[in-house]
N, C-alpha and C. Protein backbone atom coordinates (compact mmCIF):
# COMPACT_ATOMS: atom_id res chain seq x y z
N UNK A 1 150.50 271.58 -103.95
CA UNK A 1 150.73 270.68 -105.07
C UNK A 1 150.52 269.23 -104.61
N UNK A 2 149.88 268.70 -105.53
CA UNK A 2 149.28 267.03 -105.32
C UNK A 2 150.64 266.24 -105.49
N UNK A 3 151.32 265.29 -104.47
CA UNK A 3 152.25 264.55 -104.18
C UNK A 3 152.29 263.29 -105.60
N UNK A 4 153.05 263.67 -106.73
CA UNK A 4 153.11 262.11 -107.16
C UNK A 4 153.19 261.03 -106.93
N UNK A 5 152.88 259.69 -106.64
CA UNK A 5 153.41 258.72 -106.34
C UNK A 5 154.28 257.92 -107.39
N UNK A 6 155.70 257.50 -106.97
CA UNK A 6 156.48 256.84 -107.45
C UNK A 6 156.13 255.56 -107.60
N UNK A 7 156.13 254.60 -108.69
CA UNK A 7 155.79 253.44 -108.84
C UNK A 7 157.16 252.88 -109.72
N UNK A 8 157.34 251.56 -109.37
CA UNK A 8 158.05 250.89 -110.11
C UNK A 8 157.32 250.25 -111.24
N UNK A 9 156.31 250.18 -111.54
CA UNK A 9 155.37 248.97 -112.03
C UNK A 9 156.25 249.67 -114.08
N UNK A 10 156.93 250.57 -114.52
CA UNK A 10 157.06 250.63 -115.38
C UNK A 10 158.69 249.96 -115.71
N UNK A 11 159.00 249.76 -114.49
CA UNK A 11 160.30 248.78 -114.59
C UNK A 11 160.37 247.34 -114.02
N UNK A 12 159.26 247.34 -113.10
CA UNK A 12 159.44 245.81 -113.06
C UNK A 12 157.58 244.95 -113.11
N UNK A 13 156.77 246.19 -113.18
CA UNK A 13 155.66 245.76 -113.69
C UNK A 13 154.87 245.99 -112.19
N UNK A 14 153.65 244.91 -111.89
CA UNK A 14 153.25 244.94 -110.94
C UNK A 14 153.66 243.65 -109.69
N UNK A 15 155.46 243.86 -109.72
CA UNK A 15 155.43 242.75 -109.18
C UNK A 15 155.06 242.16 -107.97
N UNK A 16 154.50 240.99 -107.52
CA UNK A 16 154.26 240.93 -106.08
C UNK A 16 155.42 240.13 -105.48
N UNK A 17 155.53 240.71 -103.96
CA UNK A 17 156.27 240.38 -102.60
C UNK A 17 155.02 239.65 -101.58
N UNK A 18 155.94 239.03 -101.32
CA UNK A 18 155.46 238.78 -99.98
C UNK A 18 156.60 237.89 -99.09
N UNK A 19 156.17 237.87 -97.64
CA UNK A 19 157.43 237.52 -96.42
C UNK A 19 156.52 236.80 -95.64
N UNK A 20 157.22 236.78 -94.42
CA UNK A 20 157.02 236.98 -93.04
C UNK A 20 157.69 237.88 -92.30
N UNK A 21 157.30 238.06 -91.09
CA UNK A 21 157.53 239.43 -90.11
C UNK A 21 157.03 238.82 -88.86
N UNK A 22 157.17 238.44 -87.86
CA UNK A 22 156.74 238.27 -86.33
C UNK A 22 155.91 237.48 -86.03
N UNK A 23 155.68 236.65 -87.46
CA UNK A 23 154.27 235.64 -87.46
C UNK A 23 152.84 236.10 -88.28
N UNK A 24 153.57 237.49 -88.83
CA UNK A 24 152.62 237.52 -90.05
C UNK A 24 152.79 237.29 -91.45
N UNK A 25 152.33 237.39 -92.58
CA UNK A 25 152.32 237.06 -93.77
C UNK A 25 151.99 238.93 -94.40
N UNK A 26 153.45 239.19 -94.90
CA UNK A 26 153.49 240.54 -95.84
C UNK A 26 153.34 240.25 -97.13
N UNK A 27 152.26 240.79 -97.68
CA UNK A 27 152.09 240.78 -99.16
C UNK A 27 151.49 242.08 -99.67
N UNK A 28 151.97 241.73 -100.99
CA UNK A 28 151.73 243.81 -101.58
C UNK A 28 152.49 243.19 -103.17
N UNK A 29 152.53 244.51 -103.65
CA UNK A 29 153.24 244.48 -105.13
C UNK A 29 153.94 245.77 -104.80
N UNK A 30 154.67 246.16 -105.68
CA UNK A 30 155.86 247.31 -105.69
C UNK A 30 154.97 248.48 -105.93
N UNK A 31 153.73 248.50 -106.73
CA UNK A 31 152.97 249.68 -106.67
C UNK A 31 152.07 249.90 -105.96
N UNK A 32 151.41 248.63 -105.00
CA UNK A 32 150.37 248.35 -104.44
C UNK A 32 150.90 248.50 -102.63
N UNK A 33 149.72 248.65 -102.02
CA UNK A 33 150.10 249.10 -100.51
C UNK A 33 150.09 247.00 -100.18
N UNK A 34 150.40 247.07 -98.91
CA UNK A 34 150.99 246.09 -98.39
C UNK A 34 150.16 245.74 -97.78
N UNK A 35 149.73 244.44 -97.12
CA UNK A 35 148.65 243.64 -96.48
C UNK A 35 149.42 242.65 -94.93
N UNK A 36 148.85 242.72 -94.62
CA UNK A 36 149.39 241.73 -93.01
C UNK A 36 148.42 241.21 -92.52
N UNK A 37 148.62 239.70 -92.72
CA UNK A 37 147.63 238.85 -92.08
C UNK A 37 148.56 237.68 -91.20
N UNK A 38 148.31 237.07 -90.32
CA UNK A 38 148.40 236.70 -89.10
C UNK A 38 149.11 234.81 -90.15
N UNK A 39 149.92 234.16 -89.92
CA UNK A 39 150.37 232.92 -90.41
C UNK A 39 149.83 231.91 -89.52
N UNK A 40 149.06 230.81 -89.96
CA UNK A 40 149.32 229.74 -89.15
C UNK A 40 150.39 228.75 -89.50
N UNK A 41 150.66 228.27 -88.22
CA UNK A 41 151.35 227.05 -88.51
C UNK A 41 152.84 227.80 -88.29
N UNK A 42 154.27 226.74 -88.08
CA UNK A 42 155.68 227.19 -87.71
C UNK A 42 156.03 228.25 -88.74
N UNK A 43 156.61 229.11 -88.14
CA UNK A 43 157.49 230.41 -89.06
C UNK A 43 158.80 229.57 -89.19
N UNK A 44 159.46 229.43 -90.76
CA UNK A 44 160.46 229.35 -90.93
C UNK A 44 161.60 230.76 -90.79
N UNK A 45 162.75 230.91 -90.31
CA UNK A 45 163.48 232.02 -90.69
C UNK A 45 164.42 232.42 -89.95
N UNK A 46 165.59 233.14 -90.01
CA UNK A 46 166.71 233.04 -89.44
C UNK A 46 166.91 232.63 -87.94
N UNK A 47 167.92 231.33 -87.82
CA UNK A 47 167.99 230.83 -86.54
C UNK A 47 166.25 230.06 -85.65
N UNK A 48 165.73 229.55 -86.99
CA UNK A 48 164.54 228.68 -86.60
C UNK A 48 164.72 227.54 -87.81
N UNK A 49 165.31 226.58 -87.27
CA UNK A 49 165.90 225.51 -87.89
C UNK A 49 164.38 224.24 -87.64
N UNK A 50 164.15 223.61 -88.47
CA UNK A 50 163.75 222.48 -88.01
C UNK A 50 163.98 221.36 -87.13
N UNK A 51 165.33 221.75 -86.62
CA UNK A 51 166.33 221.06 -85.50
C UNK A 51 165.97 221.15 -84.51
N UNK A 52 164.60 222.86 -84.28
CA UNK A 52 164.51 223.67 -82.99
C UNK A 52 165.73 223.72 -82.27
N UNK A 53 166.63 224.26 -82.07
CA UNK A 53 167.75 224.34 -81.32
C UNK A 53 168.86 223.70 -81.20
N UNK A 54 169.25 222.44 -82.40
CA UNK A 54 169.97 221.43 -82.23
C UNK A 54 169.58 220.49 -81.46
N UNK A 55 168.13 220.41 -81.47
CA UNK A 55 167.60 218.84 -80.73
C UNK A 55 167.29 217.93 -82.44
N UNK A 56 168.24 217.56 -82.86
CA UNK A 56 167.66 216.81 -84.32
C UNK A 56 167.85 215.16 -83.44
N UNK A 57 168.54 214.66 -84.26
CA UNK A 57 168.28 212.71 -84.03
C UNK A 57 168.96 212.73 -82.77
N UNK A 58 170.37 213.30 -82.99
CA UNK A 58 170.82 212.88 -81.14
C UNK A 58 170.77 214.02 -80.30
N UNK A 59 169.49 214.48 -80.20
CA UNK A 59 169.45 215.73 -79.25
C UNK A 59 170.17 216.12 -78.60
N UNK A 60 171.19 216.55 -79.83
CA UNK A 60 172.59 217.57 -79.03
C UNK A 60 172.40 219.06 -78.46
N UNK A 61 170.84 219.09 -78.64
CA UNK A 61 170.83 220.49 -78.31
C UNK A 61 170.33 220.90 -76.78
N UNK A 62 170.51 221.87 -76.37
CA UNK A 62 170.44 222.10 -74.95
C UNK A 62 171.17 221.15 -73.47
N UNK A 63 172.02 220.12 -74.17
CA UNK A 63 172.73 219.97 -73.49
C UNK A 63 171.84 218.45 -72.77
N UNK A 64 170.76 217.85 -73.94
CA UNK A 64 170.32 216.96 -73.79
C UNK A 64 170.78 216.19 -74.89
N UNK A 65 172.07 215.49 -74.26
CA UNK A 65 172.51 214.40 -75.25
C UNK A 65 172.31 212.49 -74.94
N UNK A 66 171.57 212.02 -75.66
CA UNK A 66 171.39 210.86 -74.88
C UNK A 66 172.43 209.68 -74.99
N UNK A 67 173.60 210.20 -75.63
CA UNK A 67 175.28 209.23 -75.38
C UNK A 67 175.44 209.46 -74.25
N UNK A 68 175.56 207.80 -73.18
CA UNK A 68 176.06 207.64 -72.70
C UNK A 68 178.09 208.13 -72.35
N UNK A 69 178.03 208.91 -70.99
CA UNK A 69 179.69 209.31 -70.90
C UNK A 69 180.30 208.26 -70.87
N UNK A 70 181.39 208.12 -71.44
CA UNK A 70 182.20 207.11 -71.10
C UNK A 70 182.72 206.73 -69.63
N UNK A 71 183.00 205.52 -69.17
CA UNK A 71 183.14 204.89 -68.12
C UNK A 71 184.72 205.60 -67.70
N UNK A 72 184.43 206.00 -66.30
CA UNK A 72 185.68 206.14 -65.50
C UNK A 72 187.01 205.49 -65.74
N UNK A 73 188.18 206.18 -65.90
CA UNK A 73 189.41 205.08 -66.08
C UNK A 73 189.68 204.14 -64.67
N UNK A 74 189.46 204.69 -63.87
CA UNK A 74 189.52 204.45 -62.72
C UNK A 74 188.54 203.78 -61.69
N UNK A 75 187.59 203.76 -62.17
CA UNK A 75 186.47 202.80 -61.60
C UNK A 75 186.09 201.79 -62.24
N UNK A 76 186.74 201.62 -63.32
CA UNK A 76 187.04 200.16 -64.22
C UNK A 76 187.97 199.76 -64.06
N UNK A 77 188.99 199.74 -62.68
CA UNK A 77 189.64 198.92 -62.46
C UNK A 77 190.35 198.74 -60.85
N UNK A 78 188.97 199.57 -60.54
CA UNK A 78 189.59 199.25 -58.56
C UNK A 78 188.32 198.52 -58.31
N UNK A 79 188.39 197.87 -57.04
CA UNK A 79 187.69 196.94 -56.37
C UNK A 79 188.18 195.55 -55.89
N UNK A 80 187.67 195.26 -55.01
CA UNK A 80 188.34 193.98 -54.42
C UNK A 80 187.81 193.05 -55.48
N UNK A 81 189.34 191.90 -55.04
CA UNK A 81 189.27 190.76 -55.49
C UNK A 81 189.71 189.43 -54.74
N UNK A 82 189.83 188.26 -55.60
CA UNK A 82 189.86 187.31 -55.07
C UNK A 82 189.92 186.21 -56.01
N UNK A 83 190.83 185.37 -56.22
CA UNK A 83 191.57 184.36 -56.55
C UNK A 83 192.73 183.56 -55.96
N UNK A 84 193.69 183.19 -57.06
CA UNK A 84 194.48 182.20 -56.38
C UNK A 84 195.68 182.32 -56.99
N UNK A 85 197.01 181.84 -56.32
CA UNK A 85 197.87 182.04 -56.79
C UNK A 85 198.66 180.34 -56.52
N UNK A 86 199.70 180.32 -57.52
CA UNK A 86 200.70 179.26 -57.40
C UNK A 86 202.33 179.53 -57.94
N UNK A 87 202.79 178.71 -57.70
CA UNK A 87 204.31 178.37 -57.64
C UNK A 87 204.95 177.56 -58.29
N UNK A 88 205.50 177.62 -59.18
CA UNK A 88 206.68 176.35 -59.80
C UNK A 88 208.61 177.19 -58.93
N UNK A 89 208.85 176.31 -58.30
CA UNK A 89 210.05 176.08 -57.53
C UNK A 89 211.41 176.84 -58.66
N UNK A 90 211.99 177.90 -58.75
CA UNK A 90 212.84 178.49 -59.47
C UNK A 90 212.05 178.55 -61.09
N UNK A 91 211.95 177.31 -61.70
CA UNK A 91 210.83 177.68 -62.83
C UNK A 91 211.45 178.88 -63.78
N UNK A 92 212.81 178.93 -64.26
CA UNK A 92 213.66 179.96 -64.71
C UNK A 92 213.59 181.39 -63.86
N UNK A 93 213.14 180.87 -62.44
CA UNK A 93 213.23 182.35 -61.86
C UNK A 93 214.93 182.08 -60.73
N UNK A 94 215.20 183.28 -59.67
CA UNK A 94 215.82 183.21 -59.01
C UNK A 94 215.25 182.02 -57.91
N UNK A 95 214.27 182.39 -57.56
CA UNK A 95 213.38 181.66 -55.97
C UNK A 95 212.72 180.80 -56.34
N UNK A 96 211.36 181.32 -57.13
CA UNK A 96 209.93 180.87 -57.45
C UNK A 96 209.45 181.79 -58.94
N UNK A 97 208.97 180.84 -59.41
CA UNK A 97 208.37 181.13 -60.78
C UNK A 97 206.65 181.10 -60.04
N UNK A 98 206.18 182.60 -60.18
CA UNK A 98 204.97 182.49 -59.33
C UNK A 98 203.75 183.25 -60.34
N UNK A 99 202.64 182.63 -60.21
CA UNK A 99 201.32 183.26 -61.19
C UNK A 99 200.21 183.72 -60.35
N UNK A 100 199.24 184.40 -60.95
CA UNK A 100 198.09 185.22 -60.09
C UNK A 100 197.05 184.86 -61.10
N UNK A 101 195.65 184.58 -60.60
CA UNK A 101 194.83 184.56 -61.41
C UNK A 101 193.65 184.92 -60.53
N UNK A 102 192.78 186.07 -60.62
CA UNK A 102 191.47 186.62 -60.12
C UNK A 102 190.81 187.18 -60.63
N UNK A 103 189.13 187.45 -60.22
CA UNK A 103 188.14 188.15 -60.18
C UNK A 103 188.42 189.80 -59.41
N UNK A 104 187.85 190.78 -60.05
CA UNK A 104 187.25 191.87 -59.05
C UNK A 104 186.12 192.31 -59.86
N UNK A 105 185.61 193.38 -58.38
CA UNK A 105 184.37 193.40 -58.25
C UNK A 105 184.22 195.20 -58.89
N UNK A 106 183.31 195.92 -59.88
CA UNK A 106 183.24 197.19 -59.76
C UNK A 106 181.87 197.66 -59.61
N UNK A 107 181.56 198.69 -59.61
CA UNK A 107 179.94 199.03 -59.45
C UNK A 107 179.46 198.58 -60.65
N UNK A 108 180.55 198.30 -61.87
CA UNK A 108 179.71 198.46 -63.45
C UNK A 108 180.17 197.10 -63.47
N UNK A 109 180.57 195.95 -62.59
CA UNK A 109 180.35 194.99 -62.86
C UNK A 109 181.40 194.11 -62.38
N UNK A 110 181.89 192.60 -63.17
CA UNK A 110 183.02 191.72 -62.53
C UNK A 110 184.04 191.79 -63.37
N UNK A 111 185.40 192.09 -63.26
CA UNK A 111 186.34 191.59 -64.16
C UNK A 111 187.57 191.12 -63.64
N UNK A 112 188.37 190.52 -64.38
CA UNK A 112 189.62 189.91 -64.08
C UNK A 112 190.69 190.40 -64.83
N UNK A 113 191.75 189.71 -64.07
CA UNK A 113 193.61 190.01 -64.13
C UNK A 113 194.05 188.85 -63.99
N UNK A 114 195.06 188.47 -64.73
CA UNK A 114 195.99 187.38 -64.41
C UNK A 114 197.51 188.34 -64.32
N UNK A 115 198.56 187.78 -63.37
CA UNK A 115 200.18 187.91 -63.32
C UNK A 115 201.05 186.87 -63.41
N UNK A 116 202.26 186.90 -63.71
CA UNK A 116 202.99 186.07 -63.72
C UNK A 116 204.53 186.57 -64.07
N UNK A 117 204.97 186.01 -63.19
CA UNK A 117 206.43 186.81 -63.09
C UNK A 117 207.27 185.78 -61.89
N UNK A 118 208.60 186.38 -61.53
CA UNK A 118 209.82 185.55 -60.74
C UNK A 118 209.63 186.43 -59.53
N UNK A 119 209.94 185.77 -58.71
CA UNK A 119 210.60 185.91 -57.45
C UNK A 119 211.73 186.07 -57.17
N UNK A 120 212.61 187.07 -56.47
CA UNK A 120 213.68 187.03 -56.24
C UNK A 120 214.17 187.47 -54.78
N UNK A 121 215.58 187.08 -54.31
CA UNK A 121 215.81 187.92 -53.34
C UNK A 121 216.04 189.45 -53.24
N UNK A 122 215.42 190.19 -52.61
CA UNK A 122 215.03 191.77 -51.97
C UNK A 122 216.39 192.05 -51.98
N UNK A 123 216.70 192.71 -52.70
CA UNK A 123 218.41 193.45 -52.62
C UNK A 123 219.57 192.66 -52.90
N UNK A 124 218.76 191.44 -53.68
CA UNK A 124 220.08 190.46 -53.84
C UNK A 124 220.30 189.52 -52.78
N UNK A 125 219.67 189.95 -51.18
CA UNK A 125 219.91 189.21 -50.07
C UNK A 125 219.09 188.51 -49.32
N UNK A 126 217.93 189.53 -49.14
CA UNK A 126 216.92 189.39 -48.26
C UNK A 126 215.52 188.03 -48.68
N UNK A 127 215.56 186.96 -47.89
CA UNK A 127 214.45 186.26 -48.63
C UNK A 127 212.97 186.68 -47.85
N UNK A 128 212.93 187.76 -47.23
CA UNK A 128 211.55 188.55 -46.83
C UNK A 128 211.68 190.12 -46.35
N UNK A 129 211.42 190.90 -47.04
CA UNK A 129 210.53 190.49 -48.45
C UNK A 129 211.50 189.91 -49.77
N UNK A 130 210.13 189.31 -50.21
CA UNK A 130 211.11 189.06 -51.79
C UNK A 130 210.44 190.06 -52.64
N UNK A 131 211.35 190.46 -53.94
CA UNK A 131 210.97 190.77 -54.97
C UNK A 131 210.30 189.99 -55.89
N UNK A 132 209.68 190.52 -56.34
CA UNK A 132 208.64 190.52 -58.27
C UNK A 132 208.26 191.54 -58.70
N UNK A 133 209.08 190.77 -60.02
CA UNK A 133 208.77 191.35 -61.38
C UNK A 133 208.22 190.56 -62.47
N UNK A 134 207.27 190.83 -63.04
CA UNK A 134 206.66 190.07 -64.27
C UNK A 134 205.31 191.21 -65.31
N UNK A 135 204.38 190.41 -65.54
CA UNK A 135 203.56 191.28 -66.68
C UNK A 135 202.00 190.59 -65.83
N UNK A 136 201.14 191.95 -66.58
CA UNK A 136 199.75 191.44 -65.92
C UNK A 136 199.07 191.86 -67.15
N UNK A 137 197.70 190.90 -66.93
CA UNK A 137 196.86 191.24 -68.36
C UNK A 137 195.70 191.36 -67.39
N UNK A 138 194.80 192.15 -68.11
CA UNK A 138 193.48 192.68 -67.46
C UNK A 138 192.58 193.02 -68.37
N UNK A 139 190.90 192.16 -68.00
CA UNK A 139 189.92 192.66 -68.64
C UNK A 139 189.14 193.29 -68.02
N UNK A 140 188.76 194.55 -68.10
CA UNK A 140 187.53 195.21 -67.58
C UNK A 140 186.03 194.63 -67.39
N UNK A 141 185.29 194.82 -66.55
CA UNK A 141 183.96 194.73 -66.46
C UNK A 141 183.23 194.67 -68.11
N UNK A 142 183.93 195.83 -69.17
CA UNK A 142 183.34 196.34 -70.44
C UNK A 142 184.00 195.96 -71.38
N UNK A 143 184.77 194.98 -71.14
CA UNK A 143 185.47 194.22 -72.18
C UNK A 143 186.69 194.85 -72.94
N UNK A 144 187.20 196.19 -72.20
CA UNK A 144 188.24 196.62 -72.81
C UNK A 144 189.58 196.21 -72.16
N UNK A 145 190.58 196.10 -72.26
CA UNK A 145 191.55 195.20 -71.89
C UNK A 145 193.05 196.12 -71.55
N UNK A 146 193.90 195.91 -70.65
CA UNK A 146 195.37 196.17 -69.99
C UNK A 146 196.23 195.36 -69.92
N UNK A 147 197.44 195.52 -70.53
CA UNK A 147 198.50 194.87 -70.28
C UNK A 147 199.66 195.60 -70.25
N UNK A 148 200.56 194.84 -69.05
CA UNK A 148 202.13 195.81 -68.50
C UNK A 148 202.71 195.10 -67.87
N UNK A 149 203.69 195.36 -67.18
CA UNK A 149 204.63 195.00 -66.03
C UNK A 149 203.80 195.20 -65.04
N UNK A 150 204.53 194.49 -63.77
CA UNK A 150 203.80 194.09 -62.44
C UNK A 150 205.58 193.99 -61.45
N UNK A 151 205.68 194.66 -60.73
CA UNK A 151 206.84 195.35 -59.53
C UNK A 151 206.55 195.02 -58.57
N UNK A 152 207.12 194.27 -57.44
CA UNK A 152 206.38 194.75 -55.89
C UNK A 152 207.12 193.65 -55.22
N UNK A 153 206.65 193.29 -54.05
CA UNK A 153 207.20 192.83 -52.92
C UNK A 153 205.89 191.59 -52.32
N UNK A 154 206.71 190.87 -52.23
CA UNK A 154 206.19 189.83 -51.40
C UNK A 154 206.30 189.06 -49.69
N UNK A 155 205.61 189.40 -48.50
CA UNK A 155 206.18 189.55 -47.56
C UNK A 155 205.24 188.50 -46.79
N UNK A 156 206.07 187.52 -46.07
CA UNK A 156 205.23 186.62 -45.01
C UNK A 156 205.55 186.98 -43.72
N UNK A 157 204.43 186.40 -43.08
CA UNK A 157 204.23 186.83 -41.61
C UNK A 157 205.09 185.79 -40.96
N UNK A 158 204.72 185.76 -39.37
CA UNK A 158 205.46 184.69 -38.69
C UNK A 158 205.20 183.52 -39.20
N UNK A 159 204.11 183.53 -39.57
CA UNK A 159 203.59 181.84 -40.31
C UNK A 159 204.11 181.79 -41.64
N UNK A 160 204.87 181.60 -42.30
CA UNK A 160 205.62 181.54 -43.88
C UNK A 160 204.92 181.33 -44.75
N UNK A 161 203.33 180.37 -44.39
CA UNK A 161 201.92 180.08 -45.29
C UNK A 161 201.39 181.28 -45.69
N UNK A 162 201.60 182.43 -44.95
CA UNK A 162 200.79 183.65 -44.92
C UNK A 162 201.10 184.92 -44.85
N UNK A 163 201.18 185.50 -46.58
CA UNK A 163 201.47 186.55 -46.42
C UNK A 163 201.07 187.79 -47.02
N UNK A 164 201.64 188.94 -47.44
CA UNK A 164 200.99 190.31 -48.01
C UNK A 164 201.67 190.25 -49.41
N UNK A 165 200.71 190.54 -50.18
CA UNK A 165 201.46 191.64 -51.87
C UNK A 165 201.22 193.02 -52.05
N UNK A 166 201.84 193.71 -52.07
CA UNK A 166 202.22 194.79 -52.55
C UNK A 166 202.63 195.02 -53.94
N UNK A 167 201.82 195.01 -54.83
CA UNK A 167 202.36 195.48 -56.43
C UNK A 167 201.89 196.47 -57.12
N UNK A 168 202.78 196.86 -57.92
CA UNK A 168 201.96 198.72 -58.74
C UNK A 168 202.16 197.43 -60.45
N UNK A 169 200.92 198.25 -60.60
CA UNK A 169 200.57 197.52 -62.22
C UNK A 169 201.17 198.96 -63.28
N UNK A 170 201.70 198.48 -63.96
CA UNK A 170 201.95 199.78 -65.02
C UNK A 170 202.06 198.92 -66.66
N UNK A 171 200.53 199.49 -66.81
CA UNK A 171 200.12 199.74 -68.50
C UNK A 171 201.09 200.10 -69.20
N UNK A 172 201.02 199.60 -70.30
CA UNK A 172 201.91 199.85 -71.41
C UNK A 172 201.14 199.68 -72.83
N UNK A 173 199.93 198.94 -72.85
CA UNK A 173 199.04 199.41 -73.46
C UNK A 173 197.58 198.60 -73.36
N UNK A 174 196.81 199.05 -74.37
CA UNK A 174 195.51 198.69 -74.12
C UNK A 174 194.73 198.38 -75.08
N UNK A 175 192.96 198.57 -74.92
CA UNK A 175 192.32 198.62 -75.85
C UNK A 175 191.00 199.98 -75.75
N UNK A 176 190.22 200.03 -76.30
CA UNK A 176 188.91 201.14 -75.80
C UNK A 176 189.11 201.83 -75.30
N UNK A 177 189.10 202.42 -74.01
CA UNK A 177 189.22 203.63 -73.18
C UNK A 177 190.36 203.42 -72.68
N UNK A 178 191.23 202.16 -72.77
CA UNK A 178 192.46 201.80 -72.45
C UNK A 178 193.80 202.06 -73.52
N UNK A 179 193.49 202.81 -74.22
CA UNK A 179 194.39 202.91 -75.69
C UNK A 179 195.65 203.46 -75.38
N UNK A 180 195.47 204.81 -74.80
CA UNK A 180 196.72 205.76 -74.60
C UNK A 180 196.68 205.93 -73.10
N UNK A 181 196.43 205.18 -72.32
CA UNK A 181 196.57 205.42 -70.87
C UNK A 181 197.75 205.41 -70.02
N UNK A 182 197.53 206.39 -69.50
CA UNK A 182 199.44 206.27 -68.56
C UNK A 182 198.67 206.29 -67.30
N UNK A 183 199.53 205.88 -66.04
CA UNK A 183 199.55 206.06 -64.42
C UNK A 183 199.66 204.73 -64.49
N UNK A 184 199.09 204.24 -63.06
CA UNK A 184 199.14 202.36 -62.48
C UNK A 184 198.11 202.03 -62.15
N UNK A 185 198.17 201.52 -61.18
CA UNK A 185 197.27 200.31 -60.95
C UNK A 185 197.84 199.75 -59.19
N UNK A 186 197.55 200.37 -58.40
CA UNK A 186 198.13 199.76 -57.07
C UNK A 186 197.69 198.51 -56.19
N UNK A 187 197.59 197.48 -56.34
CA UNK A 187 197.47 195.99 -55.63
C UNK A 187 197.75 195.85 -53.93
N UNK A 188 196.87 196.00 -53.04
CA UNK A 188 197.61 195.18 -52.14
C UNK A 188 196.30 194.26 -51.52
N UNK A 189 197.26 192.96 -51.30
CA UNK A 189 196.31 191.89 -50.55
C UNK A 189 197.30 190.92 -49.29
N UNK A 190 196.62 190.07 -49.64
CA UNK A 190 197.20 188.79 -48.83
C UNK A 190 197.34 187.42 -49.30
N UNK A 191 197.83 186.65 -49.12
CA UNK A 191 198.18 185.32 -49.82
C UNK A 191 198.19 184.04 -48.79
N UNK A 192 197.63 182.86 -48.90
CA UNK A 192 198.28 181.60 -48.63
C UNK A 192 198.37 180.90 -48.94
N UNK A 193 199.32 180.10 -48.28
CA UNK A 193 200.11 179.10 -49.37
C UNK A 193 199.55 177.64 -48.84
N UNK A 194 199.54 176.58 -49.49
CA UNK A 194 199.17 175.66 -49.53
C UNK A 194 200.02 174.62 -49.01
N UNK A 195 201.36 175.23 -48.90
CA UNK A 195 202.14 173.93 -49.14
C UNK A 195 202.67 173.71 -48.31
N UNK A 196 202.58 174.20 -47.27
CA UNK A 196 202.84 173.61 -46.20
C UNK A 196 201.95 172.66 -45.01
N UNK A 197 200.86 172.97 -45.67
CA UNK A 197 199.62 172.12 -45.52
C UNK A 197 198.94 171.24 -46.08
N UNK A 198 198.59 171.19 -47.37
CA UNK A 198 198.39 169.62 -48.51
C UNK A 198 199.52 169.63 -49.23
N UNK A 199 200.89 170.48 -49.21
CA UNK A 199 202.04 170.06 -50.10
C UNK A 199 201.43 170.85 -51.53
N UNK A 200 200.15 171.59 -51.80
CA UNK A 200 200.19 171.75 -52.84
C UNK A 200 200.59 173.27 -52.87
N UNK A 201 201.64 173.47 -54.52
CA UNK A 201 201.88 174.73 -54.32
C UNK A 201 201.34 175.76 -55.00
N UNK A 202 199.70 176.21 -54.13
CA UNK A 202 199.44 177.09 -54.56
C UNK A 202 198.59 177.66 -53.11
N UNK A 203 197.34 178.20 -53.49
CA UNK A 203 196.52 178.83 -52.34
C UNK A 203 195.78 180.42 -52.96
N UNK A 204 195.21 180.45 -52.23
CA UNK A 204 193.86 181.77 -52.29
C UNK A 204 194.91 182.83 -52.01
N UNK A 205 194.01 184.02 -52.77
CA UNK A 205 194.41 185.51 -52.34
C UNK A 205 193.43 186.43 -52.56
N UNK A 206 193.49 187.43 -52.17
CA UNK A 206 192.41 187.91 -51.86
C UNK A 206 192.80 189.64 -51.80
N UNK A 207 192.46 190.66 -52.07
CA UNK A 207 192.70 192.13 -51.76
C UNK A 207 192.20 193.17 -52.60
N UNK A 208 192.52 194.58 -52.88
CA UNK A 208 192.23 195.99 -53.34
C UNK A 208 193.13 195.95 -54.86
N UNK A 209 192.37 196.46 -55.49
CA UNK A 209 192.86 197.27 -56.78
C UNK A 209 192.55 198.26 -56.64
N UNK A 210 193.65 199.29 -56.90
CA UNK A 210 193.28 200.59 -56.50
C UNK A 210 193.79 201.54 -57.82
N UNK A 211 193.15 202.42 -58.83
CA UNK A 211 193.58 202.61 -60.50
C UNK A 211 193.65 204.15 -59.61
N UNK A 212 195.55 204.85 -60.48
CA UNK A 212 195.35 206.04 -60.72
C UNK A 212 195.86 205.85 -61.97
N UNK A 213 194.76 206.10 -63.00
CA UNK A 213 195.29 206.00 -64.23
C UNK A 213 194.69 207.65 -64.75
N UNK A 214 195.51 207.99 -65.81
CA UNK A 214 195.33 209.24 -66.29
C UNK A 214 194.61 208.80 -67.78
């Protein structure tokens, strides 16, 4: 017996199809046999985006993104420095009403810190070392900015003109990559004083910033 063929063409007529398939072009009608010819030009179709892969405007795709990472917390704010410091004589402090003002140096560039805070005697007793306490402000190389308290110790050598700082910087807040930052800021240098030599009371300093900031 001769095989009927089933046709739709009395329910939906002779309609035509056509696709793609692997880079060819399927076309046929519902009663008609099917044709395959070869496509030029891009195949659109599942998971072939015009993006190619998520490379669209900021070629986020493959892991070629051309945003710059943001700058280290920590290498925006260690490096040596060098400025100067001075003295007003009690100046509403216990000892010395004393200020800091410098440069440092980072790979991404120059920035500065100023301090300013009192002097006091070390345990209530001791006038070496002395204590300080006061606040420090800081601009980054990138223009984003720190400000906090400033702790530490002040210690002269046999020569009283000449001596070491020791201070931990602690943020309290910021700006840019400085917004929500916690840890310090560890300081140590050296200092001299002027005034026992032109009477004036101030002089150079010079030392390490060292950032463990989180």
């Amino acid at each position: 017996m001769r095989a009927r063929r089933l046709t739709a063409a009395g329910l939906l007529g002779a309609a035509a199809l056509s696709t793609t398939l692997g880079g060819f072009a399927i076309t046929g009608s519902l009663d008609k046999a099917f044709a395959a010819s070869p496509v030029s030009g891009p195949v659109s179709g599942p998971g072939q985006n015009p993006g190619q892969n998520g490379q669209n405007g900021n070629q986020s795709g493959n892991g070629q993104n051309t945003t710059p990472p943001p700058p280290s917390l920590n290498s925006e704010v260690s490096g040596p420095f060098s400025g100067t410091s001075s003295f007003v004589v009690y100046g509403g402090c216990q000892v010395v009403n004393q200020s800091f003002e410098a440069t440092y140096t980072t790979g991404a560039g120059t920035g500065s810190f100023s301090m300013d805070g009192c002097e006091s005697l070390s345990g209530g007793t001791s006038v070496n070392p002395l204590a300080f306490s006061g606040t420090f402000s800081l601009a980054a190389p990138d223009g984003a900015t720190l400000q906090g308290t400033v702790a530490g110790t002040t210690t002269t050598s046999s020569d009283p003109s000449i001596g070491s700082l020791s201070f931990t910087l602690t943020p309290t807040s910021g700006t840019n990559e400085f917004a929500n930052v916690t840890g310090v800021i560890n300081l140590t240098g050296t200092f001299t004083s002027n005034i026992f030599t032109s009477g004036q009371p101030n002089g150079p300093i010079s030392g390490t910033l060292s950032g463990a900031l989180t």
